[in-house]
Protein backbone atom coordinates (compact mmCIF):
# COMPACT_ATOMS: atom_id res chain seq x y z
CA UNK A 1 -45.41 32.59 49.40
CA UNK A 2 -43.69 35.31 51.36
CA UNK A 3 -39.77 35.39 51.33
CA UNK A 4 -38.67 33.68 54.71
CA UNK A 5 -34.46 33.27 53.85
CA UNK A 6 -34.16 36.20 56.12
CA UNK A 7 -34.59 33.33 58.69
CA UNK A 8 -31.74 31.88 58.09
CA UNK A 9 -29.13 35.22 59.05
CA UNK A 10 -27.40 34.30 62.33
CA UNK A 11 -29.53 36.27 64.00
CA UNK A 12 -32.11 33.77 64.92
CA UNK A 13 -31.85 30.14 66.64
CA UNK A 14 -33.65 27.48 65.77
CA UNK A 15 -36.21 28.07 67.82
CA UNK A 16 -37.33 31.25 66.14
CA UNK A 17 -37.47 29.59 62.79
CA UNK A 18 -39.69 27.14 64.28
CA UNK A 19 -41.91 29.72 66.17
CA UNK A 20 -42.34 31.75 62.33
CA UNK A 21 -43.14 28.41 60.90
CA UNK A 22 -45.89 27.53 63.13
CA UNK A 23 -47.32 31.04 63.47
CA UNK A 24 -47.21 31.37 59.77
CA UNK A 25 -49.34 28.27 59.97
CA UNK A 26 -51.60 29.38 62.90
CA UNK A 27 -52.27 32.44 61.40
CA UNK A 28 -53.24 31.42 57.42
CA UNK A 29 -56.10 29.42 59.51
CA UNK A 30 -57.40 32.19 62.06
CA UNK A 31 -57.08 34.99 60.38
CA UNK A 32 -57.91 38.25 59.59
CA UNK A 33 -60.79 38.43 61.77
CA UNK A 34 -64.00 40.45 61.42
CA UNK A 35 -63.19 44.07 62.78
CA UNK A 36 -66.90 45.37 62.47
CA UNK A 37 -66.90 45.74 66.38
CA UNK A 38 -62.87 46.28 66.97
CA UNK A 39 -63.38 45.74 70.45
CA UNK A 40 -64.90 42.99 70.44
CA UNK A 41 -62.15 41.72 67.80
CA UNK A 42 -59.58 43.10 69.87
CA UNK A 43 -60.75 40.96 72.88
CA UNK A 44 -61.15 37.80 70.54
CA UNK A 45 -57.76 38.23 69.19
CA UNK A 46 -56.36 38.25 73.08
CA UNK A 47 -58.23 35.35 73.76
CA UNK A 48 -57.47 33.40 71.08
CA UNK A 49 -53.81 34.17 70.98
CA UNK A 50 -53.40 33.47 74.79
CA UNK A 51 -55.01 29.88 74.95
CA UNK A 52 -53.24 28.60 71.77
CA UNK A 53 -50.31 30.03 73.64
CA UNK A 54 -48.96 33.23 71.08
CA UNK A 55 -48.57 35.45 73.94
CA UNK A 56 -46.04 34.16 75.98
CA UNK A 57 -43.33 36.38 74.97
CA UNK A 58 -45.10 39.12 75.70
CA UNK A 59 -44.34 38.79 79.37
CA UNK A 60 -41.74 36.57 81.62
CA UNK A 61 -42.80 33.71 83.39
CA UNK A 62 -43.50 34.70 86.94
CA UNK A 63 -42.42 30.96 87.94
CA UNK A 64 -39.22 31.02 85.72
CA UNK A 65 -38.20 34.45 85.48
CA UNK A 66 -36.02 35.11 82.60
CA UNK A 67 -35.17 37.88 80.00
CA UNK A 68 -37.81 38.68 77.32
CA UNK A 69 -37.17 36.98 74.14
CA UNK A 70 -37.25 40.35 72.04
CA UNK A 71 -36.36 38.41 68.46
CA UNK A 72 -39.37 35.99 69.31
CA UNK A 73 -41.33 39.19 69.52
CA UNK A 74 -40.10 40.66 66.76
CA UNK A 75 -41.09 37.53 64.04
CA UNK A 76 -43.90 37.36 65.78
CA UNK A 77 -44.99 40.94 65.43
CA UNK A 78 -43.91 40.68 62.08
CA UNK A 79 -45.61 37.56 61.04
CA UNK A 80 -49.12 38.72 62.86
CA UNK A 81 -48.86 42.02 61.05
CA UNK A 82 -48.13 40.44 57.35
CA UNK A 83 -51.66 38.62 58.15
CA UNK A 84 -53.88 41.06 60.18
CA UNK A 85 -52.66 44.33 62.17
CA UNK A 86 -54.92 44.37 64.41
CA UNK A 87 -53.89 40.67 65.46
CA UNK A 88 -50.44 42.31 65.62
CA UNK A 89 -51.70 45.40 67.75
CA UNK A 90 -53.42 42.70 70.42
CA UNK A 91 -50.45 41.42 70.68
CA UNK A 92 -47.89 44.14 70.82
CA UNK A 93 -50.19 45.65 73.84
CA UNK A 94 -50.12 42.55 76.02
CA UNK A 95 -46.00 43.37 75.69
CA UNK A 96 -46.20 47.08 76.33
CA UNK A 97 -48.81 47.26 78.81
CA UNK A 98 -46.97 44.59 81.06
CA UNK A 99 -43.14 45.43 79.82
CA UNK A 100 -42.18 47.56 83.30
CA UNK A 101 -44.01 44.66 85.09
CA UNK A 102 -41.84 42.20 83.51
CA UNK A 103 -38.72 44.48 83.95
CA UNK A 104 -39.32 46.22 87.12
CA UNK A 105 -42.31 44.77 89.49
CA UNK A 106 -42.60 43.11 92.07
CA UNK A 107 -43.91 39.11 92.54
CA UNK A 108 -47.33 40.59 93.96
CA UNK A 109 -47.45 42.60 90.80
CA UNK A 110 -46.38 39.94 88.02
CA UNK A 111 -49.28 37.76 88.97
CA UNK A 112 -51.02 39.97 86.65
CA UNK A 113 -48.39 38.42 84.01
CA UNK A 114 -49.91 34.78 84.51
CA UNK A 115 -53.26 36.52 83.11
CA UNK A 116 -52.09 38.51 80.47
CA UNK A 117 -49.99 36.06 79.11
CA UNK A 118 -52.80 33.32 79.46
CA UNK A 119 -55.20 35.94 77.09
CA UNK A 120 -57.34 35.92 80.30
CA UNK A 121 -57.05 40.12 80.91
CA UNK A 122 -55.84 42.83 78.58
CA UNK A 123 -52.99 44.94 79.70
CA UNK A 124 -52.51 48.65 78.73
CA UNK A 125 -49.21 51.02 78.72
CA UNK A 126 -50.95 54.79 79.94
CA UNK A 127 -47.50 57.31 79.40
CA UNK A 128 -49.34 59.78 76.92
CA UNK A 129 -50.75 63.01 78.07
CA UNK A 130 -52.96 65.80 76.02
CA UNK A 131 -49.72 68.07 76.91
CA UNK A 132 -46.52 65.73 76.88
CA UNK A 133 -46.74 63.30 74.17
CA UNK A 134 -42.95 62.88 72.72
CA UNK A 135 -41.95 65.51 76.15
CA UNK A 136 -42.43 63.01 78.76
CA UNK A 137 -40.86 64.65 81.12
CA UNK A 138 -43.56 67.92 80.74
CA UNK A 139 -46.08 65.28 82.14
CA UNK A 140 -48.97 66.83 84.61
CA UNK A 141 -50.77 63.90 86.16
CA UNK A 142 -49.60 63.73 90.19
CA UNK A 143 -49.50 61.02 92.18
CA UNK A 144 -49.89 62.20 95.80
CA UNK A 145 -48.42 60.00 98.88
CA UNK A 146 -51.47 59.98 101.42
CA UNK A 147 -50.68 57.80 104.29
CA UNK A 148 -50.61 54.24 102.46
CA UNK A 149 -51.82 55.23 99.29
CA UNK A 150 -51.12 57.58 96.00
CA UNK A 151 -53.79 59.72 94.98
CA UNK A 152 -53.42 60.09 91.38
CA UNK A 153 -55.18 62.86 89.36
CA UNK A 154 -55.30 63.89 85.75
CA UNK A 155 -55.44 62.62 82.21
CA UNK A 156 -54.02 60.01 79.69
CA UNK A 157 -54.67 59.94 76.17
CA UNK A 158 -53.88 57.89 73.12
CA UNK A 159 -53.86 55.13 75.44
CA UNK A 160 -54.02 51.81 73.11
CA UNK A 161 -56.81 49.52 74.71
CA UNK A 162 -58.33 52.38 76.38
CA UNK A 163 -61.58 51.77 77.63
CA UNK A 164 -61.29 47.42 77.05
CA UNK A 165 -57.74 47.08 79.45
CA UNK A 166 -58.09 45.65 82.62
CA UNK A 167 -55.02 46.53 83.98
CA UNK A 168 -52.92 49.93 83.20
CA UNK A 169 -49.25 50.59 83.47
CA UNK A 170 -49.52 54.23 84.67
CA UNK A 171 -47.07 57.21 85.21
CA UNK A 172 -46.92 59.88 87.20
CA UNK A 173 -45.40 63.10 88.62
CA UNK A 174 -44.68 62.30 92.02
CA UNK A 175 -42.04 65.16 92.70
CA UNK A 176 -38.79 64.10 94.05
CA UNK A 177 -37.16 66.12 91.53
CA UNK A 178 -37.65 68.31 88.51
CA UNK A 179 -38.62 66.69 85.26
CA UNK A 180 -38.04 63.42 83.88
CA UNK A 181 -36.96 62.62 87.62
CA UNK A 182 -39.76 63.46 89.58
CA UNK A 183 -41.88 60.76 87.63
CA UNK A 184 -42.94 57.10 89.13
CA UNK A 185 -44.89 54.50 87.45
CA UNK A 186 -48.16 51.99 89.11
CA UNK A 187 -50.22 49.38 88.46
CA UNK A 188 -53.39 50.51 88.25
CA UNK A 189 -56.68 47.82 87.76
CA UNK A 190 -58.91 49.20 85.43
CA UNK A 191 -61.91 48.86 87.82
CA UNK A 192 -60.23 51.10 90.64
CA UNK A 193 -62.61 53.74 91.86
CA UNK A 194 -62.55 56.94 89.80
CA UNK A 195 -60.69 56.06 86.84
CA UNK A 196 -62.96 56.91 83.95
CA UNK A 197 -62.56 56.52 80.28
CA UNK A 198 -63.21 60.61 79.09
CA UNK A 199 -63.42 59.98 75.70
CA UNK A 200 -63.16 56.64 73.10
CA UNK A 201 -60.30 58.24 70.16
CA UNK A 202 -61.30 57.25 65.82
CA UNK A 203 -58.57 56.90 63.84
CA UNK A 204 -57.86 55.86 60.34
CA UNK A 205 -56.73 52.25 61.27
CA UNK A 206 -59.60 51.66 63.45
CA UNK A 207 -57.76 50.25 66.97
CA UNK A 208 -59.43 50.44 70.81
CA UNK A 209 -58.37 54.09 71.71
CA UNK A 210 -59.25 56.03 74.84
CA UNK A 211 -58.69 59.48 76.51
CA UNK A 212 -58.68 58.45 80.35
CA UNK A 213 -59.43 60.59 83.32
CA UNK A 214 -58.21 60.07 87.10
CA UNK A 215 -60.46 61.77 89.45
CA UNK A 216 -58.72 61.32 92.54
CA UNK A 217 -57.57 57.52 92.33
CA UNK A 218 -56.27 55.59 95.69
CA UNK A 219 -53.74 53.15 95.02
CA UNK A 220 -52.22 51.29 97.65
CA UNK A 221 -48.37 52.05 98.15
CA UNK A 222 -47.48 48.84 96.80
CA UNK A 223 -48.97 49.35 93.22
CA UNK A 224 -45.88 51.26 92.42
CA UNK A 225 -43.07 49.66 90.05
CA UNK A 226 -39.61 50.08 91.76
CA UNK A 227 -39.23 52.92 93.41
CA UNK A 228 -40.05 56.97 93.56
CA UNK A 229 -38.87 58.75 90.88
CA UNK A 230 -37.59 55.64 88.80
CA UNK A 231 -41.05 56.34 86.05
CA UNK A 232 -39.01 57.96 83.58
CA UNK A 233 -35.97 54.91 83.79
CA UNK A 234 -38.86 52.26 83.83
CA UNK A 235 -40.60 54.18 80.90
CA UNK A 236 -37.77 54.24 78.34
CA UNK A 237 -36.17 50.69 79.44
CA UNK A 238 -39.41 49.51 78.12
CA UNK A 239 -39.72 51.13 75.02
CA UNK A 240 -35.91 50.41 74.54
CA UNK A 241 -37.12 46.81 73.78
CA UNK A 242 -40.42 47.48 72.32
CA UNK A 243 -39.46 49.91 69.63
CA UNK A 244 -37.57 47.30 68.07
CA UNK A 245 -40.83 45.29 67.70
CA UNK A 246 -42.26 48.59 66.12
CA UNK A 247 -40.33 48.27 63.27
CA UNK A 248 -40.91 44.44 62.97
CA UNK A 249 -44.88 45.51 62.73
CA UNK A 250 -43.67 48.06 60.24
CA UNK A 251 -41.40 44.98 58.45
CA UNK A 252 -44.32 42.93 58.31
CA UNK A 253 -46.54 45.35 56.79
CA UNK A 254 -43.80 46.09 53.81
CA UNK A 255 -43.69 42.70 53.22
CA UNK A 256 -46.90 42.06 52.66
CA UNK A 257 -47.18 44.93 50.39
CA UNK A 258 -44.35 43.50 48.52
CA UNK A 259 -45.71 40.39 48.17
CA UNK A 260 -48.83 41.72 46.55
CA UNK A 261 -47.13 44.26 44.18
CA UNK A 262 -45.00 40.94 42.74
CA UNK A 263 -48.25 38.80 42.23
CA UNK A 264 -50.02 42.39 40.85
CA UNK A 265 -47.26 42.96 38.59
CA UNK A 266 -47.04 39.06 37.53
CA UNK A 267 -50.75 39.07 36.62
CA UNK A 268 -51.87 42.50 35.44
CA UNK A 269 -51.12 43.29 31.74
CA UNK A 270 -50.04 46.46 30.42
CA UNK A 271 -49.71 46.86 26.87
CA UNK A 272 -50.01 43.34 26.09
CA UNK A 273 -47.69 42.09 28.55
CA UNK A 274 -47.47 41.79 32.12
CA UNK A 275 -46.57 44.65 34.10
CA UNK A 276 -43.54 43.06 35.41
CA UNK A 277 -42.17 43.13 31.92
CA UNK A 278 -41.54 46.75 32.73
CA UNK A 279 -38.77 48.32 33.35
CA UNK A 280 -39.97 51.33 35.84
CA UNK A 281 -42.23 48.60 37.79
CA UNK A 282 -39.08 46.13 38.27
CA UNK A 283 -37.17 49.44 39.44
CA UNK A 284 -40.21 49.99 42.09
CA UNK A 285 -39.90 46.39 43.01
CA UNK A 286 -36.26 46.47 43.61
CA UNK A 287 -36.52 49.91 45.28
CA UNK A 288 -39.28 48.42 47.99
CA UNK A 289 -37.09 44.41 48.36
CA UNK A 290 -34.27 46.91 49.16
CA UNK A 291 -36.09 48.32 52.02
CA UNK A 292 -37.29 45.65 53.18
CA UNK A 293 -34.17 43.38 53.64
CA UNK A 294 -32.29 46.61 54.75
CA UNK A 295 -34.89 47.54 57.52
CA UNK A 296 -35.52 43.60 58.40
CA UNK A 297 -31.27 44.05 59.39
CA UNK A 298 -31.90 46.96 62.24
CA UNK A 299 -34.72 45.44 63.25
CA UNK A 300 -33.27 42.01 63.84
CA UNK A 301 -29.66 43.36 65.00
CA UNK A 302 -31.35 45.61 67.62
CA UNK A 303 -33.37 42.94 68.75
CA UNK A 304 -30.27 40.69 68.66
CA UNK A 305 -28.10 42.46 70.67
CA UNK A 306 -30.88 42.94 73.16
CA UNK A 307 -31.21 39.47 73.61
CA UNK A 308 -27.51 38.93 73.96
CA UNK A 309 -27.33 40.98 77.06
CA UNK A 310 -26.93 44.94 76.04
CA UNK A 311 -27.96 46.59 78.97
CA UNK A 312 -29.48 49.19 76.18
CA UNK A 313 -30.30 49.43 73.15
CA UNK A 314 -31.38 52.89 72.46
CA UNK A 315 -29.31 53.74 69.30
CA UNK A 316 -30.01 50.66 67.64
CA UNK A 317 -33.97 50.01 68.43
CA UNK A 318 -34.40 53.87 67.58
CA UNK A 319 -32.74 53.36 63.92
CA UNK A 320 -34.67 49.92 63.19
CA UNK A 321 -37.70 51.80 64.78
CA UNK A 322 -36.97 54.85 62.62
CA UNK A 323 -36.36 52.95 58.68
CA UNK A 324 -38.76 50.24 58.86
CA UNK A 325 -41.65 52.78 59.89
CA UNK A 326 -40.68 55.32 57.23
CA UNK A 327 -39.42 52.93 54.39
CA UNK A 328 -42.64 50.80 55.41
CA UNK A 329 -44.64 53.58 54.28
CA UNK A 330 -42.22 53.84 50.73
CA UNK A 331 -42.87 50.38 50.32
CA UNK A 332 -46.83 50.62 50.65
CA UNK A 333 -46.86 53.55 48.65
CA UNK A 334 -45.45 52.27 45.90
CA UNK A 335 -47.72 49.44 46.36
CA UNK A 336 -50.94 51.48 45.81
CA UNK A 337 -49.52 53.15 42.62
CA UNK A 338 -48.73 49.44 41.08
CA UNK A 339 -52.08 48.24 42.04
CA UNK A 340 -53.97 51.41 40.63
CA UNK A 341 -57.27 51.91 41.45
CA UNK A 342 -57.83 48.98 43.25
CA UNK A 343 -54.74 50.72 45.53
CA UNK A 344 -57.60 53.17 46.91
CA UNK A 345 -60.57 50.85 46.95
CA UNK A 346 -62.19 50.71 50.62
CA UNK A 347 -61.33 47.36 51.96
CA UNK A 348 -58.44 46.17 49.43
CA UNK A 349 -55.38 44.80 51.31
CA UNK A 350 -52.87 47.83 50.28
CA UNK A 351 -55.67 49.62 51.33
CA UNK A 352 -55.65 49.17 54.70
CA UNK A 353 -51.79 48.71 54.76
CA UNK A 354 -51.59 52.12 53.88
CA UNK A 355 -53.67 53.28 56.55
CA UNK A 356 -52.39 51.02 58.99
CA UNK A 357 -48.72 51.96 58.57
CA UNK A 358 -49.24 56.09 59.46
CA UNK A 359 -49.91 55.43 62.59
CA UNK A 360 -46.42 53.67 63.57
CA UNK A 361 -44.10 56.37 63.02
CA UNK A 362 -45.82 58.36 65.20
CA UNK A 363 -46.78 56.13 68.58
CA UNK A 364 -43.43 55.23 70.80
CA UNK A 365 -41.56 57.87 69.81
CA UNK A 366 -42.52 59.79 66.62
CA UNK A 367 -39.69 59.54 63.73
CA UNK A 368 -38.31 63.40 64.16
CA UNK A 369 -37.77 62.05 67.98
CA UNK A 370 -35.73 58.71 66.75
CA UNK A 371 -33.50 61.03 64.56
CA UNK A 372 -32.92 63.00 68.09
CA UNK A 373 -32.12 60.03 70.21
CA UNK A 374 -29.53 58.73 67.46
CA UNK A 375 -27.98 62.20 67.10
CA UNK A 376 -27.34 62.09 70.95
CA UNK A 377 -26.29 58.95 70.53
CA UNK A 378 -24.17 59.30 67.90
CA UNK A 379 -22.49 62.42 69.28
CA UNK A 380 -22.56 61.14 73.26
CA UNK A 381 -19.97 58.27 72.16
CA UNK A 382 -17.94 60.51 70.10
């Protein structure tokens, strides 16, 4: 049984302990799922978590619009990635790919929300670029005002649902300034004329992954979120609540790798005795409960003080985004040295924790970028 006392900081209301007890409940019945065919998985998993209702924080209510719940997100992040991470990587998308529609759009534009939210259409975030990855403000693809529509033209990649979405979150250079300020964001429909998916992306922790191409795509005025230029602002405000949720899918991971070193080292026998009769495996359990409960307080302040009204959050999401990734990957480490061989074997849960994990301190905002943000941070207040 996992630890849950964390539950009980003063972070959370009741109705976050109640939400982890139930999910913990939902998920020990529906899953892991098969991920032969990931996107098929991937849409099951959106689906399934829409119409027994999981995916309602990902989004506002269009009807009662309110502030996203960014602690419910993070347990629940957590929770789906102790059980499954690609359950936790349908969900986390719904919140990305919709978070500047939430924030920033319009009511025309949140209908999409009711769908999303519902599990009835997948949602997709589309920053990324082959040149301007952590440099968004280096990104290429225009957006060109022609009459009542943007024409936009050129690439996305890394983009997490690529190729299954059915509604992208887009940015663009539009060119009312220089840089990060010349940059606006739309809402782009997957089926819109001309935009193509260029290439489906492998990686390690298999997850739908595109490369997608705009060959001269009309959007109507009115698909763009706020106004000209405002991309950039839109961009980070999101990922100023969604990196906190990062390191809960990080947390949850950890945890999970914890939990199976203490049963490994409570089973196994070394030298006639169980391995957790010695002394260098209770130091690498200590080491990886210390990281845990250490990167579980970040996490859970940042997405505290989010909730109670911080306009931003960027120093604290970017340190709980920062630890739990890195210590996350500690933690599992450690984890596939105390289970051995098994540790390596195709298929065994530490397994795929370890390749699951990599891929998190790299994606909103690699860990060299974090330690950037906080030094300006740090050194803007001083």
């Amino acid at each position: 049984m996992p630890d849950r006392s964390f539950l009980n900081w003063p972070f959370f209301e009741d109705r976050h302990r109640a939400l982890a007890e139930t999910l913990e409940a939902w998920c020990a019945k529906n899953l892991p799922l098969d991920h032969h065919d990931v996107d098929a998985a991937c849409r099951e998993l959106v689906a399934k978590l829409g119409s027994d209702g999981w995916l309602t924080p990902t989004a506002i209510d269009p009807g009662k619009p309110g502030p996203l719940d960014v602690r419910a997100l993070c347990v629940t992040r957590e929770t789906l990635a102790r059980h499954d991470g690609l359950a936790d990587f349908a969900f986390a998308m719904q919140g990305l790919g919709t978070g500047a529609i939430s924030l920033f759009g319009t009511p025309d534009q949140q209908r999409w929300l009711e769908k999303t939210r519902a599990g009835e259409s997948i949602s997709a975030f589309a920053l990324s670029e082959p040149r301007s990855g952590s440099d968004v403000a280096n990104m290429e693809m225009t957006a060109v005002l022609d009459g009542d529509n943007y024409v936009l033209s050129g690439e996305k990649t890394w983009i997490s649902n690529g190729g299954i979405a059915d509604v992208y979150t887009v940015f663009a250079r539009t060119g009312e300034a220089p840089g990060a300020k010349g940059i606006s964001a739309f809402v782009v429909p997957a089926n819109t004329k001309g935009l193509g998916v260029a290439e489906r992306l492998e990686v390690i922790a298999p997850h739908p992954l595109a490369r997608l191409s705009f060959d001269n795509v009309r959007v109507p005025t009115s698909a763009m979120i706020g106004k000209p230029g405002d991309g950039f602002r839109i961009a980070m405000s999101v990922l100023d609540v969604f990196r906190s949720t990062v390191g809960a899918a990080a947390l949850g991971f950890a945890r999970r790798a914890l939990d199976e070193s203490v049963k490994r080292a409570a089973e196994r026998k070394l030298f006639g005795a169980p391995m957790a009769e010695l002394q260098m495996v209770q130091g690498h359990i200590a080491d990886m409960a210390l990281d845990v409960d250490a990167a579980a307080l970040l996490i859970y302040r940042a997405a505290w003080t989010k909730d109670m009204g911080a306009a931003r959050v960027t120093r604290e999401a970017a340190m709980a985004k920062l630890f739990a990734t890195d210590k996350a990957q500690e933690v599992i480490d450690k984890a596939v040295q105390l289970h051995g061989g098994d540790g390596v074997r195709k298929g065994h849960i530490v397994e795929r924790l370890y390749r699951e994990i990599r891929a998190l301190r790299i994606y909103e905002g690699a860990s060299d970028v974090q330690k950037v943000v906080i030094a300006r941070q740090v050194m803007g207040a001083a």
